[in-house]
PDB file of N, CA and C in Angstrom:
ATOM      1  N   UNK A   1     -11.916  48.788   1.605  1.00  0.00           N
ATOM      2  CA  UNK A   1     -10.969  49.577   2.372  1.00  0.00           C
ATOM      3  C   UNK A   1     -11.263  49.375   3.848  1.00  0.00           C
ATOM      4  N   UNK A   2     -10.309  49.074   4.321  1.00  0.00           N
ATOM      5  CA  UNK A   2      -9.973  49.010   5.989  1.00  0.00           C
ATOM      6  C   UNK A   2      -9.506  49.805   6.723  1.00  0.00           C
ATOM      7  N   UNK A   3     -10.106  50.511   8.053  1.00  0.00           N
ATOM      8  CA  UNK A   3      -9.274  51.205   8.944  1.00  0.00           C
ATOM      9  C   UNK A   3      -9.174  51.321   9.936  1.00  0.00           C
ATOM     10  N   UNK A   4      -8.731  50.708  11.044  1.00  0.00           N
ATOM     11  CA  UNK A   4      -8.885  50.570  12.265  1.00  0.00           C
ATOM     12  C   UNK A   4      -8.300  51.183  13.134  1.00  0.00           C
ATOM     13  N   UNK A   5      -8.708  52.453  13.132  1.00  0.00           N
ATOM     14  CA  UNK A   5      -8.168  53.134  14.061  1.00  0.00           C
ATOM     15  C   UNK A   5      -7.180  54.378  13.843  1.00  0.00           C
ATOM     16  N   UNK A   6      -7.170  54.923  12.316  1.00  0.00           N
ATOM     17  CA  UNK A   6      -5.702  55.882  12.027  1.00  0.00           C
ATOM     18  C   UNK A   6      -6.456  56.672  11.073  1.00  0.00           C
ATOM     19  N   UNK A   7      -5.619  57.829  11.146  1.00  0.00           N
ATOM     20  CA  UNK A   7      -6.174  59.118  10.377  1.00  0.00           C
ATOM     21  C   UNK A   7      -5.443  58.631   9.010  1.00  0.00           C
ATOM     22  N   UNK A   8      -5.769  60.134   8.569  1.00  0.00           N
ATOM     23  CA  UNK A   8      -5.154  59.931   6.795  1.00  0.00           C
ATOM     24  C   UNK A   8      -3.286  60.080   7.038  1.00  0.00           C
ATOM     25  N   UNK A   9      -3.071  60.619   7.901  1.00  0.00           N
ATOM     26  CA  UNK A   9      -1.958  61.386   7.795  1.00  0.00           C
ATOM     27  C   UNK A   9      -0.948  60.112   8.965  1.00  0.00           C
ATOM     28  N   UNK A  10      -1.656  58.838   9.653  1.00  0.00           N
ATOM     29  CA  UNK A  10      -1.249  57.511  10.056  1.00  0.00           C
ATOM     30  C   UNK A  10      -0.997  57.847  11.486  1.00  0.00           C
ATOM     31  N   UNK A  11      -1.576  59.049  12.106  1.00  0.00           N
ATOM     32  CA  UNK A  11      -1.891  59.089  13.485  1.00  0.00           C
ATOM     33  C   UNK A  11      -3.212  58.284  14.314  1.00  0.00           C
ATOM     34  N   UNK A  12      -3.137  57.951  15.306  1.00  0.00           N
ATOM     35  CA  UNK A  12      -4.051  57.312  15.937  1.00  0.00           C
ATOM     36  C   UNK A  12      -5.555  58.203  16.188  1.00  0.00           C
ATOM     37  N   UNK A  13      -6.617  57.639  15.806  1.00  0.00           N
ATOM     38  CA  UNK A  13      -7.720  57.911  15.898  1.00  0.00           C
ATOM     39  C   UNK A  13      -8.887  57.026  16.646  1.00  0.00           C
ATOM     40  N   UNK A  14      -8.727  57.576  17.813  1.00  0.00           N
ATOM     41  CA  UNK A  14      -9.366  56.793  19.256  1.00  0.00           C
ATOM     42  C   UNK A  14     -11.113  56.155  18.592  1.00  0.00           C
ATOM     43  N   UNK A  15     -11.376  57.539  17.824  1.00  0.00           N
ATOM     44  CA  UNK A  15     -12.927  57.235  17.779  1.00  0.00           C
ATOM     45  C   UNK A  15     -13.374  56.344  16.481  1.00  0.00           C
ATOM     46  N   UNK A  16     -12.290  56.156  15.753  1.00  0.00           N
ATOM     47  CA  UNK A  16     -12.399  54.493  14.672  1.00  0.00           C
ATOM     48  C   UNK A  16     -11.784  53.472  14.844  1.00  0.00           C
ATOM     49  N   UNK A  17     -11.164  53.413  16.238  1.00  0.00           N
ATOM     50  CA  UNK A  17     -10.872  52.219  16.687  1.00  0.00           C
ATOM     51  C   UNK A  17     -11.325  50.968  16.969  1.00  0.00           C
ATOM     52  N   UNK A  18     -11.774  49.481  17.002  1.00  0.00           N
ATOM     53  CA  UNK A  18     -12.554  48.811  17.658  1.00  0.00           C
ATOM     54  C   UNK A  18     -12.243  48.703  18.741  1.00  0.00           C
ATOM     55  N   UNK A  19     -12.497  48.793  19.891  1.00  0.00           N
ATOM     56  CA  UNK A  19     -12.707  48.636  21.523  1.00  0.00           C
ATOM     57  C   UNK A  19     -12.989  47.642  22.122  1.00  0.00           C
ATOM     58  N   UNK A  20     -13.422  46.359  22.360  1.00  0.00           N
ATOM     59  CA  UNK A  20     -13.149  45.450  23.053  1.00  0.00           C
ATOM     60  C   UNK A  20     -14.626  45.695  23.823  1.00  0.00           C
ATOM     61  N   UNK A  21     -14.070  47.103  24.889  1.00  0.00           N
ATOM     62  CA  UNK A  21     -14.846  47.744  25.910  1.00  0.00           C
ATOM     63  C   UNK A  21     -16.574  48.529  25.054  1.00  0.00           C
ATOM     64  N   UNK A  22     -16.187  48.569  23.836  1.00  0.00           N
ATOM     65  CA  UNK A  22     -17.362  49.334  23.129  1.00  0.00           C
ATOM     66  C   UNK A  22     -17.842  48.394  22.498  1.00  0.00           C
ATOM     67  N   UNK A  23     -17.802  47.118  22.323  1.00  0.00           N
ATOM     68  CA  UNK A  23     -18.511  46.419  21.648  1.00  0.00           C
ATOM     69  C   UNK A  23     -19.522  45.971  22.151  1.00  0.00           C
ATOM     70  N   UNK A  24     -20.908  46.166  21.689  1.00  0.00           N
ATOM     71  CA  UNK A  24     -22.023  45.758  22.535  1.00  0.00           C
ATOM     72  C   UNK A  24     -22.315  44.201  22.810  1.00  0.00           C
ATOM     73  N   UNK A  25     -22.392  44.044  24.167  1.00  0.00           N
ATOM     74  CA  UNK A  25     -23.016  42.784  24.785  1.00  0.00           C
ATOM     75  C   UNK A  25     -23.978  41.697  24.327  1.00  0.00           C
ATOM     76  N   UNK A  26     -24.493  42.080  23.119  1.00  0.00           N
ATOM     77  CA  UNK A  26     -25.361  41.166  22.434  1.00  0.00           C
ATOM     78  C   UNK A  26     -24.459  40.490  20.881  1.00  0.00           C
ATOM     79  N   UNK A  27     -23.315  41.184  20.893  1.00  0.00           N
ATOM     80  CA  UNK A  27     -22.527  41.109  19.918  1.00  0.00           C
ATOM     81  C   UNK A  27     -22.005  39.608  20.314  1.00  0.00           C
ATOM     82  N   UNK A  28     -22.597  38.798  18.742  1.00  0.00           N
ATOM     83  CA  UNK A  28     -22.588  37.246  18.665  1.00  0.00           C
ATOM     84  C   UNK A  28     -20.973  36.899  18.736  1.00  0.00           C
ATOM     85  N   UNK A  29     -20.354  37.745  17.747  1.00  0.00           N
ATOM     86  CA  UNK A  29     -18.446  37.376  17.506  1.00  0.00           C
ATOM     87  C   UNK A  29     -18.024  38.355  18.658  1.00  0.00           C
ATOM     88  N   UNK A  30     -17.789  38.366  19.370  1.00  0.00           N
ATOM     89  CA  UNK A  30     -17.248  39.766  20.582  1.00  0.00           C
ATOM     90  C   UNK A  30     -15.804  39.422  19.844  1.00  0.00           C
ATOM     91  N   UNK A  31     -14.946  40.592  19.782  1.00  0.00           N
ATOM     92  CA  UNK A  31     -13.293  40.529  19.394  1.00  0.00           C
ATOM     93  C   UNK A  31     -12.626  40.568  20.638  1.00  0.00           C
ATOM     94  N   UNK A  32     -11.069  40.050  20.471  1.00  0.00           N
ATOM     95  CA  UNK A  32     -10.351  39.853  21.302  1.00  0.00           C
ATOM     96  C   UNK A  32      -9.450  40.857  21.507  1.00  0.00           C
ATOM     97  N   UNK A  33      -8.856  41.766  22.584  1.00  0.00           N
ATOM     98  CA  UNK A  33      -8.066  42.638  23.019  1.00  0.00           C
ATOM     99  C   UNK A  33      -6.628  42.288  22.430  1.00  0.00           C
ATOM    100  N   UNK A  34      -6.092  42.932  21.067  1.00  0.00           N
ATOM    101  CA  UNK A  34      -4.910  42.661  20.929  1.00  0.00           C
ATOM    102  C   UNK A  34      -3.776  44.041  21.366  1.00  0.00           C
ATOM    103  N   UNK A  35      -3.669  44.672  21.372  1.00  0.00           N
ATOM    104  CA  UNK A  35      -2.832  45.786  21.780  1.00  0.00           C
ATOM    105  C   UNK A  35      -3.673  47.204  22.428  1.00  0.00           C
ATOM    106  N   UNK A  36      -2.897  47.740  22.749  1.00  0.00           N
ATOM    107  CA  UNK A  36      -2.960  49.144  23.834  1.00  0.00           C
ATOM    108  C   UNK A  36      -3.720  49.755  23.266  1.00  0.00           C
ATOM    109  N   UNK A  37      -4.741  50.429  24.111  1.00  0.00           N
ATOM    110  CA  UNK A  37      -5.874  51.782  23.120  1.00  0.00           C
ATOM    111  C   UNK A  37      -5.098  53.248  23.976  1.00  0.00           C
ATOM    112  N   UNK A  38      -4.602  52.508  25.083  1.00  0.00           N
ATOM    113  CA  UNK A  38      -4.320  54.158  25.957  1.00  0.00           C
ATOM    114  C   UNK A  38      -2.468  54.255  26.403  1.00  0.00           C
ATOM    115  N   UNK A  39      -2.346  55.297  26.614  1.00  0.00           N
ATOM    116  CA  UNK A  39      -0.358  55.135  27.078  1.00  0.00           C
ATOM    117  C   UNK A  39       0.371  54.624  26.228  1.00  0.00           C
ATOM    118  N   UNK A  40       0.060  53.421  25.936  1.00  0.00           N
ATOM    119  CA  UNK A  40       0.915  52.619  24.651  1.00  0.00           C
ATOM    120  C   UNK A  40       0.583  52.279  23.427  1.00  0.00           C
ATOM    121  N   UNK A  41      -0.514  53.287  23.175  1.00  0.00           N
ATOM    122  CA  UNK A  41      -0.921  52.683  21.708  1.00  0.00           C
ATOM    123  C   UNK A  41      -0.387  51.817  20.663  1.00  0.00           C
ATOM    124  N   UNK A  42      -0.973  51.235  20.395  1.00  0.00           N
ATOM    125  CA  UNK A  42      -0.457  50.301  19.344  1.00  0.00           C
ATOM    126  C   UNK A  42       0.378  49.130  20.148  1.00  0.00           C
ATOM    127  N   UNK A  43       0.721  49.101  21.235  1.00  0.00           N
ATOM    128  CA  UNK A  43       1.772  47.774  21.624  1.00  0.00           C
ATOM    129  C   UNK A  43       0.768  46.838  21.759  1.00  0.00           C
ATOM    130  N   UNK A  44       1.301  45.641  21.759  1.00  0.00           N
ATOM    131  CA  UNK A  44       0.786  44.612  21.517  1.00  0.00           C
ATOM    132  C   UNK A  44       0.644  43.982  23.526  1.00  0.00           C
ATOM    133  N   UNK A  45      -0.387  43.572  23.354  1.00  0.00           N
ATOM    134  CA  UNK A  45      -0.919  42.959  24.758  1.00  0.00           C
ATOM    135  C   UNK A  45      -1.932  42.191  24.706  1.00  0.00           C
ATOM    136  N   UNK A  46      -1.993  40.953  25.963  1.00  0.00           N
ATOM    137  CA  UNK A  46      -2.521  40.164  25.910  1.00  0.00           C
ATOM    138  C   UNK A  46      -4.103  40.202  26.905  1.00  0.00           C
ATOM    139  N   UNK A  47      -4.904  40.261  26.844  1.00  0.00           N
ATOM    140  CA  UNK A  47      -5.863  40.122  27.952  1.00  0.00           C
ATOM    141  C   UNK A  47      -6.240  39.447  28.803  1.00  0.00           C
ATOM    142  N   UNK A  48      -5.504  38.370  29.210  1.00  0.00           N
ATOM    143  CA  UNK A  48      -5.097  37.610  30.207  1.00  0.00           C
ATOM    144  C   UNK A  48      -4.504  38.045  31.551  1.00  0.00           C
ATOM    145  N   UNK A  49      -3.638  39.080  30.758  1.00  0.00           N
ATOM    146  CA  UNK A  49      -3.041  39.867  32.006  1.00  0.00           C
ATOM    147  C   UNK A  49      -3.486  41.244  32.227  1.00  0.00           C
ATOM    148  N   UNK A  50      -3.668  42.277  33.163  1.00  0.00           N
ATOM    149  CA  UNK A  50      -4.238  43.155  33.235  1.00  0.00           C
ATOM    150  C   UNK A  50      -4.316  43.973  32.345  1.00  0.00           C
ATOM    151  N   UNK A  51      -4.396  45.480  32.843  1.00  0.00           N
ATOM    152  CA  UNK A  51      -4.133  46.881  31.771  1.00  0.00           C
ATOM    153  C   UNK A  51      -2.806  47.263  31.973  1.00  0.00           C
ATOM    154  N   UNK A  52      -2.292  47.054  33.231  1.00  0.00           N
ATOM    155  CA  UNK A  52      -1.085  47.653  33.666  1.00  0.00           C
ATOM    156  C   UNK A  52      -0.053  47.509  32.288  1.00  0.00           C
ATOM    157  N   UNK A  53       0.098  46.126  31.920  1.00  0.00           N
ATOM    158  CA  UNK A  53       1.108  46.031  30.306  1.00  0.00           C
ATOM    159  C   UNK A  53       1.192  47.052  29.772  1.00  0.00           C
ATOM    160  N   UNK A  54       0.233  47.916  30.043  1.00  0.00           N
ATOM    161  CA  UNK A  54       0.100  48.751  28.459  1.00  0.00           C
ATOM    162  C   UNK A  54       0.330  50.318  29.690  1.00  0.00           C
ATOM    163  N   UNK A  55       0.963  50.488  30.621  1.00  0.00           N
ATOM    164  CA  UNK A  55       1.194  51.633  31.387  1.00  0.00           C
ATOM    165  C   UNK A  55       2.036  52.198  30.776  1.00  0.00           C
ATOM    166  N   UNK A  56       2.297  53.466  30.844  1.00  0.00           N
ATOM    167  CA  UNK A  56       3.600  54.116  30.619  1.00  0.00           C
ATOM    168  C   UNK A  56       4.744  54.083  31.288  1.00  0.00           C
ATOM    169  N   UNK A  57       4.485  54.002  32.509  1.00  0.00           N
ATOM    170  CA  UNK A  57       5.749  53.404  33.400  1.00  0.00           C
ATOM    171  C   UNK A  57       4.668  52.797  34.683  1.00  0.00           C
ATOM    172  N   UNK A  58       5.816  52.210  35.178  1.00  0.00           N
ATOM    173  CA  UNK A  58       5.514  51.226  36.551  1.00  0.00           C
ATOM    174  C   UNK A  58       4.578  51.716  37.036  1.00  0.00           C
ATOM    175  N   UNK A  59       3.679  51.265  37.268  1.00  0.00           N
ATOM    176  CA  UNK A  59       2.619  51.659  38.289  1.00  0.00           C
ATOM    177  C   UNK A  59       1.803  52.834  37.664  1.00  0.00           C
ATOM    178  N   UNK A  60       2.226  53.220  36.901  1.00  0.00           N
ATOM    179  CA  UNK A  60       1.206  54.339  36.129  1.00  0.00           C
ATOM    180  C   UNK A  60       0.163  54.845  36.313  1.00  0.00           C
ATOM    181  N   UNK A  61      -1.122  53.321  36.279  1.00  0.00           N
ATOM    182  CA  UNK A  61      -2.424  52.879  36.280  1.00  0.00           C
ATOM    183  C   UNK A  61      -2.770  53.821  34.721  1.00  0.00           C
ATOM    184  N   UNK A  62      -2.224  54.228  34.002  1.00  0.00           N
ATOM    185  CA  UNK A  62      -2.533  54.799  33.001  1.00  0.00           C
ATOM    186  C   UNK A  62      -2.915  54.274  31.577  1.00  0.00           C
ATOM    187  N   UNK A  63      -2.782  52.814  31.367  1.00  0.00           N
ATOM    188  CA  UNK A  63      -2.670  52.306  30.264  1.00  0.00           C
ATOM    189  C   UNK A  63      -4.113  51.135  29.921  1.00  0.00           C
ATOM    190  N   UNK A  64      -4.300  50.874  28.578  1.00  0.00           N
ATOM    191  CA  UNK A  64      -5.736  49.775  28.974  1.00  0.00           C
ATOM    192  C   UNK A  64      -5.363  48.940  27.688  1.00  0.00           C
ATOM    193  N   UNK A  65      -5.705  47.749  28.019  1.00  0.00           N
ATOM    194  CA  UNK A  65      -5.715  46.552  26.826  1.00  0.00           C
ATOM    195  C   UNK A  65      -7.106  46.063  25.794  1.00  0.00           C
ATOM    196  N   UNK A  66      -7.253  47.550  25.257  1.00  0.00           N
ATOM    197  CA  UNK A  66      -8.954  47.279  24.125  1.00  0.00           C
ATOM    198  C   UNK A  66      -9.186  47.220  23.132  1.00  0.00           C
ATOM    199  N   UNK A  67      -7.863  47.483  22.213  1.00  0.00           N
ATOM    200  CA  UNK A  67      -8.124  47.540  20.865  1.00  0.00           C
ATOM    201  C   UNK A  67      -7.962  46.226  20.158  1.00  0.00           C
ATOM    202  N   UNK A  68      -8.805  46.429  19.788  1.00  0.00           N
ATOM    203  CA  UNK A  68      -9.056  44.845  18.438  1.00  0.00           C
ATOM    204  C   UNK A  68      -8.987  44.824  16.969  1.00  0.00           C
ATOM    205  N   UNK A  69      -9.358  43.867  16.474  1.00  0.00           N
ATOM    206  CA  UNK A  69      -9.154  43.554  14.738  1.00  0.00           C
ATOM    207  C   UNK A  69     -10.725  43.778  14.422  1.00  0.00           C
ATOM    208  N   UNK A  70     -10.938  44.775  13.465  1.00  0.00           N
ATOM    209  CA  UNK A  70     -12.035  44.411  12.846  1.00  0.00           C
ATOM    210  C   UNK A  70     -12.638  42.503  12.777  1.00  0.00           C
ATOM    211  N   UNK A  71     -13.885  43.151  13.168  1.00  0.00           N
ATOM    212  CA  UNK A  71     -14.251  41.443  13.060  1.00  0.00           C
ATOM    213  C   UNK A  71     -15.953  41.296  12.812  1.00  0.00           C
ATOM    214  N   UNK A  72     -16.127  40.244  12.476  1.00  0.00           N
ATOM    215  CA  UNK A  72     -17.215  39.819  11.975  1.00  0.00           C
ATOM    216  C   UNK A  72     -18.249  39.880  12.787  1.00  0.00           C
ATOM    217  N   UNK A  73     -19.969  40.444  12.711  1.00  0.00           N
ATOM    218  CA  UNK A  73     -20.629  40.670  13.727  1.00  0.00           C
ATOM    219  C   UNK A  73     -21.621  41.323  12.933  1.00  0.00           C
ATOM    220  N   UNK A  74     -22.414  41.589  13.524  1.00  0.00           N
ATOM    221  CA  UNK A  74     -23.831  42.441  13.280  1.00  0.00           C
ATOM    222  C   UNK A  74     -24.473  44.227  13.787  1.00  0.00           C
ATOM    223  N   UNK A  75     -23.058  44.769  14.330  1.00  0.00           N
ATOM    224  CA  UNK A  75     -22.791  45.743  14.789  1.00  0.00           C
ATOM    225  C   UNK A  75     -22.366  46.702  13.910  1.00  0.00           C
ATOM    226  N   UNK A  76     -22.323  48.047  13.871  1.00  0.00           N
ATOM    227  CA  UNK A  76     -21.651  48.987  13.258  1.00  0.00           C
ATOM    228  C   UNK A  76     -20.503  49.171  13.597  1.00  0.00           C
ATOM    229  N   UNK A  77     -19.470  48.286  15.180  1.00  0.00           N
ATOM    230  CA  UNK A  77     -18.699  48.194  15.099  1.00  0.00           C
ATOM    231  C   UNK A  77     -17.594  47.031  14.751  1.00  0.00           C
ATOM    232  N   UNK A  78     -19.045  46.027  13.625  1.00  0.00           N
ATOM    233  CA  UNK A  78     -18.313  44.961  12.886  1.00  0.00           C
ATOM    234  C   UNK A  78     -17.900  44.950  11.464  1.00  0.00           C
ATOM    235  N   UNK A  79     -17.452  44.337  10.749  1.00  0.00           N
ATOM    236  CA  UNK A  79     -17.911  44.126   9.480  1.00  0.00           C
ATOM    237  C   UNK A  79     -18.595  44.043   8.704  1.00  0.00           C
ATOM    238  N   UNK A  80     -19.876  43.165   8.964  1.00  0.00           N
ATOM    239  CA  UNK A  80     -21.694  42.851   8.556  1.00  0.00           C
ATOM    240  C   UNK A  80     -21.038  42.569   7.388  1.00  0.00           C
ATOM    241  N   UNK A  81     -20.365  41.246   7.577  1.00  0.00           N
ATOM    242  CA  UNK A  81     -20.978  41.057   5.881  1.00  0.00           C
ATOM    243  C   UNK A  81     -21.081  39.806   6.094  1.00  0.00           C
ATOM    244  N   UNK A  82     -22.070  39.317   5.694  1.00  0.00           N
ATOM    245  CA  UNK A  82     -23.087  37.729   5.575  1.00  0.00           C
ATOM    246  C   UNK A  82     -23.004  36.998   4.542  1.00  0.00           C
ATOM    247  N   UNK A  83     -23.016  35.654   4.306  1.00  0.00           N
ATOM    248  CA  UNK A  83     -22.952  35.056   3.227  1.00  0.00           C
ATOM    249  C   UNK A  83     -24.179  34.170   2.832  1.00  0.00           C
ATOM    250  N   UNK A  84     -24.475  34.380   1.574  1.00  0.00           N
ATOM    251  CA  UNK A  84     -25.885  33.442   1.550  1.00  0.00           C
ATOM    252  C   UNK A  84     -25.859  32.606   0.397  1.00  0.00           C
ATOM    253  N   UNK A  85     -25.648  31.073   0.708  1.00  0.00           N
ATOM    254  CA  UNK A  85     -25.125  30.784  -0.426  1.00  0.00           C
ATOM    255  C   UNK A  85     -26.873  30.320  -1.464  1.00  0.00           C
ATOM    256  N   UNK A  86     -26.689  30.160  -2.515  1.00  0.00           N
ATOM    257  CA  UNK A  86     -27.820  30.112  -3.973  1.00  0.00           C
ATOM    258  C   UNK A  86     -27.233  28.818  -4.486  1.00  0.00           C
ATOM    259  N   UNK A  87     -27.910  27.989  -4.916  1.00  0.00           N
ATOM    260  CA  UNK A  87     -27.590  27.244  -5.702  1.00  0.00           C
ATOM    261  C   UNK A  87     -28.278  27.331  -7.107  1.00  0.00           C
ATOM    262  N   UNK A  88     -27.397  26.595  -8.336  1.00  0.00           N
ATOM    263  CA  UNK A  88     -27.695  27.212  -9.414  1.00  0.00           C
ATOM    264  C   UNK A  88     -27.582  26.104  -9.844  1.00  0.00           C
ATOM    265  N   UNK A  89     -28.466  25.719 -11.006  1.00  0.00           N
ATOM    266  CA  UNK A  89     -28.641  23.894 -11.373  1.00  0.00           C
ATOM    267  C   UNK A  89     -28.172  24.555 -12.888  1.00  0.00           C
ATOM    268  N   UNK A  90     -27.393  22.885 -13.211  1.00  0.00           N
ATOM    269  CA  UNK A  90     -26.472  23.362 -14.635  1.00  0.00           C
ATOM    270  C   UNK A  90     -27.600  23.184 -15.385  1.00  0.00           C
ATOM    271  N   UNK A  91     -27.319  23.967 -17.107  1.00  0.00           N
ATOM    272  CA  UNK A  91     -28.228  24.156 -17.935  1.00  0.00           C
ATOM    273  C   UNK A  91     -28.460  22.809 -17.979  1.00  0.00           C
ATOM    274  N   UNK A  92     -29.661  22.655 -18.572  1.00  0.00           N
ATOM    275  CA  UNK A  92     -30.424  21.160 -19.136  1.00  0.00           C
ATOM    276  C   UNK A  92     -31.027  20.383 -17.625  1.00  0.00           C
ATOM    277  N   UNK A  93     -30.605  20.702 -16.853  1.00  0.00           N
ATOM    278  CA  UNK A  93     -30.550  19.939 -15.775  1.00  0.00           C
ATOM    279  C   UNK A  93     -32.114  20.269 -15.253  1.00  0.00           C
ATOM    280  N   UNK A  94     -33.075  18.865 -15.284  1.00  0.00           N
ATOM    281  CA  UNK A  94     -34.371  18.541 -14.950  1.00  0.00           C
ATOM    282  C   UNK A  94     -34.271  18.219 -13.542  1.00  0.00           C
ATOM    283  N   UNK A  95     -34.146  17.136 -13.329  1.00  0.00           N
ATOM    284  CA  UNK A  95     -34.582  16.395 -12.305  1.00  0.00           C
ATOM    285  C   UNK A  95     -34.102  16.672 -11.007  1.00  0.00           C
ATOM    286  N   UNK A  96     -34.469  16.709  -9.834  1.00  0.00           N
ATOM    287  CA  UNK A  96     -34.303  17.295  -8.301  1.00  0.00           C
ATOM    288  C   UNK A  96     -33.347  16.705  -8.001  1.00  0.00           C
ATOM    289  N   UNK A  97     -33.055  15.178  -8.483  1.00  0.00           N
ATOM    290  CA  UNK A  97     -31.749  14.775  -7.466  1.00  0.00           C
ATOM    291  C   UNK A  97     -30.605  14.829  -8.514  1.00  0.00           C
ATOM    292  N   UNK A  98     -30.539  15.710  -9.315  1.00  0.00           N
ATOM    293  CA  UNK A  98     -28.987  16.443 -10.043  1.00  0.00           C
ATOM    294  C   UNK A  98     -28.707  17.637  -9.038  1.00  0.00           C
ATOM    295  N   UNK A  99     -29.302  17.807  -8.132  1.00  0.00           N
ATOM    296  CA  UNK A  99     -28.832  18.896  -6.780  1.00  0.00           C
ATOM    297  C   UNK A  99     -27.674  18.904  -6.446  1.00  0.00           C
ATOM    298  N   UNK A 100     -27.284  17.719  -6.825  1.00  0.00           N
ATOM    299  CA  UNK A 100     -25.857  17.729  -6.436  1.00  0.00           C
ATOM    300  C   UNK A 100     -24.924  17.708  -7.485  1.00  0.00           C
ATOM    301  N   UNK A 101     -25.154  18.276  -8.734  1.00  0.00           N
ATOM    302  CA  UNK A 101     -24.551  18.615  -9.931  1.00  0.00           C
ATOM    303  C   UNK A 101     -24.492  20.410  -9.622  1.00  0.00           C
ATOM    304  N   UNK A 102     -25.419  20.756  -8.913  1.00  0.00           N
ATOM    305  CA  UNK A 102     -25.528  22.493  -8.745  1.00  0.00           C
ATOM    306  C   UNK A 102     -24.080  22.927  -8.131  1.00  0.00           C
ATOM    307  N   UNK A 103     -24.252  24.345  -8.914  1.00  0.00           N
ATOM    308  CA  UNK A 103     -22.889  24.954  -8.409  1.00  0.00           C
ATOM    309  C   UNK A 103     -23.333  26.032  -7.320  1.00  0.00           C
ATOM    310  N   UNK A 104     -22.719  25.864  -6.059  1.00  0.00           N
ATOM    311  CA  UNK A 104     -23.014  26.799  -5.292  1.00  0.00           C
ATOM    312  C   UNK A 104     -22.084  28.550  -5.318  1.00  0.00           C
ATOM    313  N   UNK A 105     -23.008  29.342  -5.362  1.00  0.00           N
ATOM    314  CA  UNK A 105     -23.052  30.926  -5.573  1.00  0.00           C
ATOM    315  C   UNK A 105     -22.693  31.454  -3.880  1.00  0.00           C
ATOM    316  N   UNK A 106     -22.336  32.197  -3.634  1.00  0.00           N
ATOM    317  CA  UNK A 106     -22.380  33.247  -2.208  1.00  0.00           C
ATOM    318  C   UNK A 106     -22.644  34.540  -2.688  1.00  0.00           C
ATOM    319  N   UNK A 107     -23.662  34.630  -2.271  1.00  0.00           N
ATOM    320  CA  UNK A 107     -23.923  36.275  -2.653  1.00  0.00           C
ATOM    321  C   UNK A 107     -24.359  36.988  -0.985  1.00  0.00           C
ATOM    322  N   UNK A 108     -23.154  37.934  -1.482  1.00  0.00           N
ATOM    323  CA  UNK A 108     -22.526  38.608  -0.207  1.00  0.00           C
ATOM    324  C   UNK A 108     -23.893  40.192  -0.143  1.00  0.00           C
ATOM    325  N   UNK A 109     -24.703  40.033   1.239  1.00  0.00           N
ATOM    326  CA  UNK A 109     -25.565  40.548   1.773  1.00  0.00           C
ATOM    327  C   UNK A 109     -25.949  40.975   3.499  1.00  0.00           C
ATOM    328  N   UNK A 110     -25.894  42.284   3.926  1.00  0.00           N
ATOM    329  CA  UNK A 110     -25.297  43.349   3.126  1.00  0.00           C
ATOM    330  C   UNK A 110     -23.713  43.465   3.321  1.00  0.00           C
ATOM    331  N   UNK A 111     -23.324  44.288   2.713  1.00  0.00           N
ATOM    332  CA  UNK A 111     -21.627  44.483   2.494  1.00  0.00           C
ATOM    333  C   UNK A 111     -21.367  45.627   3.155  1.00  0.00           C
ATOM    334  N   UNK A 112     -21.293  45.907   3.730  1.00  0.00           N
ATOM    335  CA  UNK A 112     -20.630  47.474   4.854  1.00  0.00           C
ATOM    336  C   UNK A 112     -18.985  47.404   4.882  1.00  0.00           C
ATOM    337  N   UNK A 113     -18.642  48.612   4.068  1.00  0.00           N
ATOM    338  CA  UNK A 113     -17.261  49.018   4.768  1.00  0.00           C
ATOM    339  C   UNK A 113     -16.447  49.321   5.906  1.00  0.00           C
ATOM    340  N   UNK A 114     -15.679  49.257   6.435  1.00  0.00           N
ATOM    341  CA  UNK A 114     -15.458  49.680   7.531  1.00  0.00           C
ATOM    342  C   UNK A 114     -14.529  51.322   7.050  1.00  0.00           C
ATOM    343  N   UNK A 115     -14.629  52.094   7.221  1.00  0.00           N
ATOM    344  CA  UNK A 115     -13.462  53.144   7.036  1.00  0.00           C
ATOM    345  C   UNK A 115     -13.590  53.867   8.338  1.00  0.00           C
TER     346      UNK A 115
END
């Protein structure tokens, strides 16, 4: 289950949002600013161009471009989920260079939800 940012009832919820601006600085995948966190929630904007896009009217200064897609990372405000792949040698199978007869496994470690 996924939720980025919305209550049960499909109102906006600032404090399960991903942020752009809240993602910590050591964060390997940093996410990209796709739409409005403030004034225009939810519209879609680019971060190329300022905050102003996302104003309520002209000149506003009221609006900001931070909300993102869940994304992959090592943060509590990522996904964390890692892949580690195992290899598994087919039955009967002796010798070291049938390695490449092995079927490779991903076993997903750890798995964190986002809700």
């Amino acid at each position: 289950m996924f939720n980025n940012g919305l209550k049960p009832d499909g109102t906006p919820d600032m404090k399960m949002l991903t942020q752009v601006s809240l993602t910590p600085e050591f964060e390997t995948f940093r996410p990209t600013a796709e739409a409005c966190s403030t004034s225009m929630v939810g519209a879609a904007c680019l971060p190329l161009f300022d905050d102003r896009q996302c104003d309520s009217s002209a000149a506003a200064n009221d609006g900001k471009c931070d909300a993102a897609s869940i994304h992959f990372g090592a943060s509590t405000e990522s996904e964390m989920f890692m892949m580690f792949p195992d290899l598994v040698m087919p039955e009967g199978t002796t010798e070291s260079s049938d390695i490449f007869q092995s079927v490779a496994i991903a076993t997903p470690l750890p798995n964190v939800d986002v809700q």
